[in-house]
Protein backbone atom coordinates (compact mmCIF):
# COMPACT_ATOMS: atom_id res chain seq x y z
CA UNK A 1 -44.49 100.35 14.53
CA UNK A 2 -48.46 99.24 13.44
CA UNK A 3 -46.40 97.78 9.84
CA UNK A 4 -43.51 96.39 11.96
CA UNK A 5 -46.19 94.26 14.33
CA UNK A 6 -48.56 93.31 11.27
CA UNK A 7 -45.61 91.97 9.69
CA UNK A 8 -44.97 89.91 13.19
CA UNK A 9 -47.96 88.55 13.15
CA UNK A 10 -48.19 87.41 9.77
CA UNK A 11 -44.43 85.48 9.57
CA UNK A 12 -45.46 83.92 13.04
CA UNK A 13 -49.05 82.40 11.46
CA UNK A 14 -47.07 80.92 8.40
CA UNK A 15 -44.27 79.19 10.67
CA UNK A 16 -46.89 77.74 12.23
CA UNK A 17 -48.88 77.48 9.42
CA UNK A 18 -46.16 75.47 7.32
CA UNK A 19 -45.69 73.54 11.05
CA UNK A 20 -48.83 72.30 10.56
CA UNK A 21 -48.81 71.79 6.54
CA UNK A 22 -45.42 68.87 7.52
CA UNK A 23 -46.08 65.32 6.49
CA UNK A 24 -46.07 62.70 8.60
CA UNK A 25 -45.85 59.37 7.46
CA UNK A 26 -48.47 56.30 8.32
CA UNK A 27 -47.72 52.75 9.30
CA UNK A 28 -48.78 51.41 5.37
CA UNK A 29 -46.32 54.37 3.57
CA UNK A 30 -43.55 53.02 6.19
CA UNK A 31 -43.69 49.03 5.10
CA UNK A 32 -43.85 49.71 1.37
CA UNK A 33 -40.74 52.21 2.18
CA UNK A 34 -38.98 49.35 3.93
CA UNK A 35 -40.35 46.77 1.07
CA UNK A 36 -38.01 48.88 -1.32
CA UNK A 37 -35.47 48.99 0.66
CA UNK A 38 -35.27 45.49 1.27
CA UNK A 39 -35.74 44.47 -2.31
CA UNK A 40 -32.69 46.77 -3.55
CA UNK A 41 -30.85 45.52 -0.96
CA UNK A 42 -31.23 41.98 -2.25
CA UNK A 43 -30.75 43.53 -5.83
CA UNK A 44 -27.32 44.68 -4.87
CA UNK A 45 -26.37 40.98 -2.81
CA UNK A 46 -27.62 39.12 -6.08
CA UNK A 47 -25.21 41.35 -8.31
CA UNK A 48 -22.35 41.42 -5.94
CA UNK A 49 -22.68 37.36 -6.03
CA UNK A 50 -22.93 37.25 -10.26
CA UNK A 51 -20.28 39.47 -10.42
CA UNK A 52 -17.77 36.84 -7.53
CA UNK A 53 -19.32 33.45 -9.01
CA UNK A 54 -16.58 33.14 -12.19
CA UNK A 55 -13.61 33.60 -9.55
CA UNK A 56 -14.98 31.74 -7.14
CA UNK A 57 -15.34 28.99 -10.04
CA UNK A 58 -11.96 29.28 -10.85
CA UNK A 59 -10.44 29.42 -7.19
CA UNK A 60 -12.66 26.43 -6.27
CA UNK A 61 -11.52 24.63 -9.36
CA UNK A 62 -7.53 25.57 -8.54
CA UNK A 63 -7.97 24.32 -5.47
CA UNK A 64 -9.42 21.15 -6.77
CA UNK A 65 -6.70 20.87 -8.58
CA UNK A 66 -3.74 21.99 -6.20
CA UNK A 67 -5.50 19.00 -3.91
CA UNK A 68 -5.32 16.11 -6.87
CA UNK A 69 -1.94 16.82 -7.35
CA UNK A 70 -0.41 16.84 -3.76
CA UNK A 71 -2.78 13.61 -3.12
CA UNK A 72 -0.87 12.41 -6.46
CA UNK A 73 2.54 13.56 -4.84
CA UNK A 74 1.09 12.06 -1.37
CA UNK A 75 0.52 8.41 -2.79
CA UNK A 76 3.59 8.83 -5.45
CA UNK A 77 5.74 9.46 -1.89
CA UNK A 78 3.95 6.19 -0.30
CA UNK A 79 4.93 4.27 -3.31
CA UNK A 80 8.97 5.31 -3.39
CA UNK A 81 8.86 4.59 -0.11
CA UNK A 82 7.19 1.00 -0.24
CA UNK A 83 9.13 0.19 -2.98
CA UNK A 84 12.28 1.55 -1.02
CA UNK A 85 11.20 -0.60 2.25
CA UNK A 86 11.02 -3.50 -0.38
CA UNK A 87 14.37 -2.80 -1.74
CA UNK A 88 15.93 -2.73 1.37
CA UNK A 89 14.67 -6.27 2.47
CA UNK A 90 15.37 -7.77 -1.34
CA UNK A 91 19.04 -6.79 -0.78
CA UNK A 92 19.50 -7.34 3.05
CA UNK A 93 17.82 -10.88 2.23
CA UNK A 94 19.91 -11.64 -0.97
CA UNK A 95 23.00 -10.48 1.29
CA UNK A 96 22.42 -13.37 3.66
CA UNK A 97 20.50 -16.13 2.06
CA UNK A 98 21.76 -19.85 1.05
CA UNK A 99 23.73 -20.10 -2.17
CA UNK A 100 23.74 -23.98 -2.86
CA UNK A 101 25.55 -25.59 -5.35
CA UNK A 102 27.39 -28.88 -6.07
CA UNK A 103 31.17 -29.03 -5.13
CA UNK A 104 31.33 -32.54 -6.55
CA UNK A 105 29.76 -36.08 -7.71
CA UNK A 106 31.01 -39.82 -7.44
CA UNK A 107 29.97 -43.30 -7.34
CA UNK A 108 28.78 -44.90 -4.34
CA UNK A 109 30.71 -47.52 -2.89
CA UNK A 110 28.19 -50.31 -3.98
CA UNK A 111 27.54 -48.97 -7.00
CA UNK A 112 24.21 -48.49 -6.95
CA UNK A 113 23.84 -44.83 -6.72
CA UNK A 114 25.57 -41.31 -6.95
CA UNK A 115 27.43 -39.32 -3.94
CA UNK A 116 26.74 -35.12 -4.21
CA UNK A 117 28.81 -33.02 -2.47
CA UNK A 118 27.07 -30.10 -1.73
CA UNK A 119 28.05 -26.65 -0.58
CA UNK A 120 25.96 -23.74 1.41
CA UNK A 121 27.97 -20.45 1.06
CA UNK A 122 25.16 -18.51 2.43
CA UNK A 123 25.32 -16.86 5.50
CA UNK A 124 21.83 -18.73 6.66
CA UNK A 125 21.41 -22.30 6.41
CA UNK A 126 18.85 -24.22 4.14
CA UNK A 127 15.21 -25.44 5.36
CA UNK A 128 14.74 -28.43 2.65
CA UNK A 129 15.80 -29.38 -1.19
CA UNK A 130 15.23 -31.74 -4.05
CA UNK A 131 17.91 -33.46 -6.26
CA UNK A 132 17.40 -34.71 -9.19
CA UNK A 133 20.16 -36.67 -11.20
CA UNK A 134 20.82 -38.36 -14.09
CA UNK A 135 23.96 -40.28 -15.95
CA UNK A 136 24.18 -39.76 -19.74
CA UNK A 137 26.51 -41.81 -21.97
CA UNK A 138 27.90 -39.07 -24.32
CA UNK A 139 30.23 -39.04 -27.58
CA UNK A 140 33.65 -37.95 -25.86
CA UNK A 141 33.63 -34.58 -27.81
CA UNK A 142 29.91 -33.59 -27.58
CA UNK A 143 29.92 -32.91 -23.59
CA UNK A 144 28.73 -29.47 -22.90
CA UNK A 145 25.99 -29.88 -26.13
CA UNK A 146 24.62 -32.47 -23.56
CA UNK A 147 24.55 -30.20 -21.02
CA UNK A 148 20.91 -29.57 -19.53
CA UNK A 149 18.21 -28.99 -16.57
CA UNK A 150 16.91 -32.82 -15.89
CA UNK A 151 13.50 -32.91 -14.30
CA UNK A 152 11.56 -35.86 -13.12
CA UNK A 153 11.64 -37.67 -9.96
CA UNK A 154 13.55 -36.00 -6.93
CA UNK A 155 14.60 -37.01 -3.64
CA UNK A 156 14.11 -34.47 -0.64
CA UNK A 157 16.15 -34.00 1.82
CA UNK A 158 16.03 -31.85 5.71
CA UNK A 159 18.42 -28.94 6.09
CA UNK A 160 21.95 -28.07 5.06
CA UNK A 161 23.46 -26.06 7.64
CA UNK A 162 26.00 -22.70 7.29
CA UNK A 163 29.02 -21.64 7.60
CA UNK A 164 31.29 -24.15 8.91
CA UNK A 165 28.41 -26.60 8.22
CA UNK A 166 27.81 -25.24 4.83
CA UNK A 167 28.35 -28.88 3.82
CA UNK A 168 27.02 -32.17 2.97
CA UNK A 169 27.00 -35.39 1.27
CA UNK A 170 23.79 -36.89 -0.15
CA UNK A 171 23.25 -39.92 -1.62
CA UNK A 172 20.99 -39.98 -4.20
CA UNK A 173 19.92 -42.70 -7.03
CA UNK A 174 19.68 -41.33 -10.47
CA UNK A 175 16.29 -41.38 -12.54
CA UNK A 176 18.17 -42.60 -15.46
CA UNK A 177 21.31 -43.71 -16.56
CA UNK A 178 21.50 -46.22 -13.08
CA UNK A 179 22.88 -49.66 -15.77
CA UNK A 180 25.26 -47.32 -16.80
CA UNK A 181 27.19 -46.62 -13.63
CA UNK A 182 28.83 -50.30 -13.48
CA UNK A 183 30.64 -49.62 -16.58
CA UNK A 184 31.50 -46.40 -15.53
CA UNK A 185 32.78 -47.07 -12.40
CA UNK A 186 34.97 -49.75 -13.41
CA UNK A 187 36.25 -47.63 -16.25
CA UNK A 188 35.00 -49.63 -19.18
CA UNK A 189 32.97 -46.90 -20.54
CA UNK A 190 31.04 -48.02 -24.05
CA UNK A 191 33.33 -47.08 -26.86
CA UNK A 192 33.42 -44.13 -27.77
CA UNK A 193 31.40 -42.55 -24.87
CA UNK A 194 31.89 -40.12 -21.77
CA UNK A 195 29.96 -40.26 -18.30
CA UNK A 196 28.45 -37.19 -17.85
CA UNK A 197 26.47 -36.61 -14.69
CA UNK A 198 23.97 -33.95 -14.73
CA UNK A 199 21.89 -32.78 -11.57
CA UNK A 200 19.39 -30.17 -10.58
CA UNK A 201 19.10 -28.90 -6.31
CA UNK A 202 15.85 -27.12 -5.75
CA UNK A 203 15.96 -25.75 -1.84
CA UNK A 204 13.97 -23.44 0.17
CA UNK A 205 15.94 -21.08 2.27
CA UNK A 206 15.17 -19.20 5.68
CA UNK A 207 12.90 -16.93 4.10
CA UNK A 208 10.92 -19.57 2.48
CA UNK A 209 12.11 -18.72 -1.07
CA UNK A 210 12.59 -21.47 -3.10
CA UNK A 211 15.94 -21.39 -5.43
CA UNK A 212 17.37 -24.07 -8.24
CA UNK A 213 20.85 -24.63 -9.15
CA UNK A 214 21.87 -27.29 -12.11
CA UNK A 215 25.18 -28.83 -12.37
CA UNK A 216 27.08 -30.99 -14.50
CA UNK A 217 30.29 -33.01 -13.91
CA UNK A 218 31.98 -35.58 -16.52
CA UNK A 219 34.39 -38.45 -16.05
CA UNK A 220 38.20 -38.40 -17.21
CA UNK A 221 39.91 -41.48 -15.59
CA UNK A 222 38.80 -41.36 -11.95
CA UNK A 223 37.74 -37.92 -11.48
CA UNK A 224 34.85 -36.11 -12.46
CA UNK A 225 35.52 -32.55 -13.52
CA UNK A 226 33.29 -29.61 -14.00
CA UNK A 227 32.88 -28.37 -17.77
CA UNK A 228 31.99 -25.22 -18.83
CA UNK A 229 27.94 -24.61 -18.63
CA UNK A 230 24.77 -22.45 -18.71
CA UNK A 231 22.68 -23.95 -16.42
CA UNK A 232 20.86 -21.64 -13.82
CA UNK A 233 22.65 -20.69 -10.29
CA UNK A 234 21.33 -19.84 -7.51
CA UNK A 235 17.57 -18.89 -9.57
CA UNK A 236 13.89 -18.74 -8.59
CA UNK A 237 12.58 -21.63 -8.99
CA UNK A 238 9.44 -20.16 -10.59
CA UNK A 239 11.70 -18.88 -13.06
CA UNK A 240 12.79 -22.42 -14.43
CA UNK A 241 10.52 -24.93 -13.35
């Protein structure tokens, strides 16, 4: 029983002993403890964002890319639509604009200038045109290699209407050729020699569009007739002035 106690005793003074022997931390162990800490923690944030920086790279520049081309598609879809809207109006306008040409030409009763018959067969009518003539004295079998656009001095006119007022008479006074109509109107042509009447009508239409026809008309007996030509119909102007 004396061994039993003894041996009490002594495992009760080490417990305490080794109770008493346990470290406790200070405040300056603590902070260079949490230092550590911190700077692996950072360590490990710094290799976690190495290691995502290529693929974020390469998503970043995808998406880049992904955006160029559906802004491409986006202003590509703008365009064919534009260019559809402008379509549209091209062929609605060319569907009812004024087509003007010359039915027919003649002498005027004091012989002194030339009567035009002209046509609108446009469904609008015609704001304002220009007509320019002249009268040509050509060998009987050279008539169409006569054939071409005069220019020079026109004479303006207002409106020609449409429809059932599609058409109109003008008279107009030729910028050359005007000492030839007396022989040609009495039918003592020079020998040899046609009358060939060639004209040009610039007008402007309802959607202030300017257009040119040129037409030509020769004389057999008392009637002028239409030969066969190339001279523009129904045109832009800009395209042959």
């Amino acid at each position: 029983m004396k061994r039993v106690g003894l041996l009490v005793v002594l495992l009760s003074v080490s417990i305490a002993g080794s109770f008493g022997a346990a470290y406790v931390p200070n405040s300056l162990d603590l902070r260079e403890t949490r230092s550590e800490a911190r700077e692996e923690a950072n360590l490990a944030a710094q290799e976690t964002v190495a290691y995502w920086a290529f693929p974020m790279f390469v998503a970043t520049g995808l998406s880049v890319i992904v955006s160029a081309v559906a802004l491409g598609g986006l202003f590509g879809s703008l365009w064919q639509t534009k260019k559809a809207i402008g379509d549209n109006r091209e062929l609605g306008e060319a569907q009812i604009r004024a087509y003007v040409e010359a039915e027919g030409v003649g002498f005027a009763g004091d012989g002194k200038a030339l009567i035009v018959e002209l046509l609108n067969m446009g469904q609008t009518p015609v704001l304002s045109f220009n007509i320019t003539t002249e009268i040509l004295a050509v060998p009987d079998k050279q008539i169409t290699e006569n054939i071409r656009l005069p220019f020079g001095h026109q004479k303006s006119f207002d409106g020609i209407g449409c429809g059932e007022h599609g058409h109109r008479s003008v008279r107009v006074k030729p910028t050359s050729g005007f000492e030839l109509i007396g022989a040609f109107a009495s039918n003592v042509p020079p020998a040899g020699r046609a009358c060939l009447v060639i004209g040009r009508i610039d007008y402007k239409d309802v959607f202030d569009k300017e257009w040119t026809t040129g037409f030509a008309f020769y004389r057999e007996g008392d009637s002028f007739l239409e030969p066969f030509h190339t001279l523009p119909t129904f045109r832009s102007k800009s395209s042959v002035a």
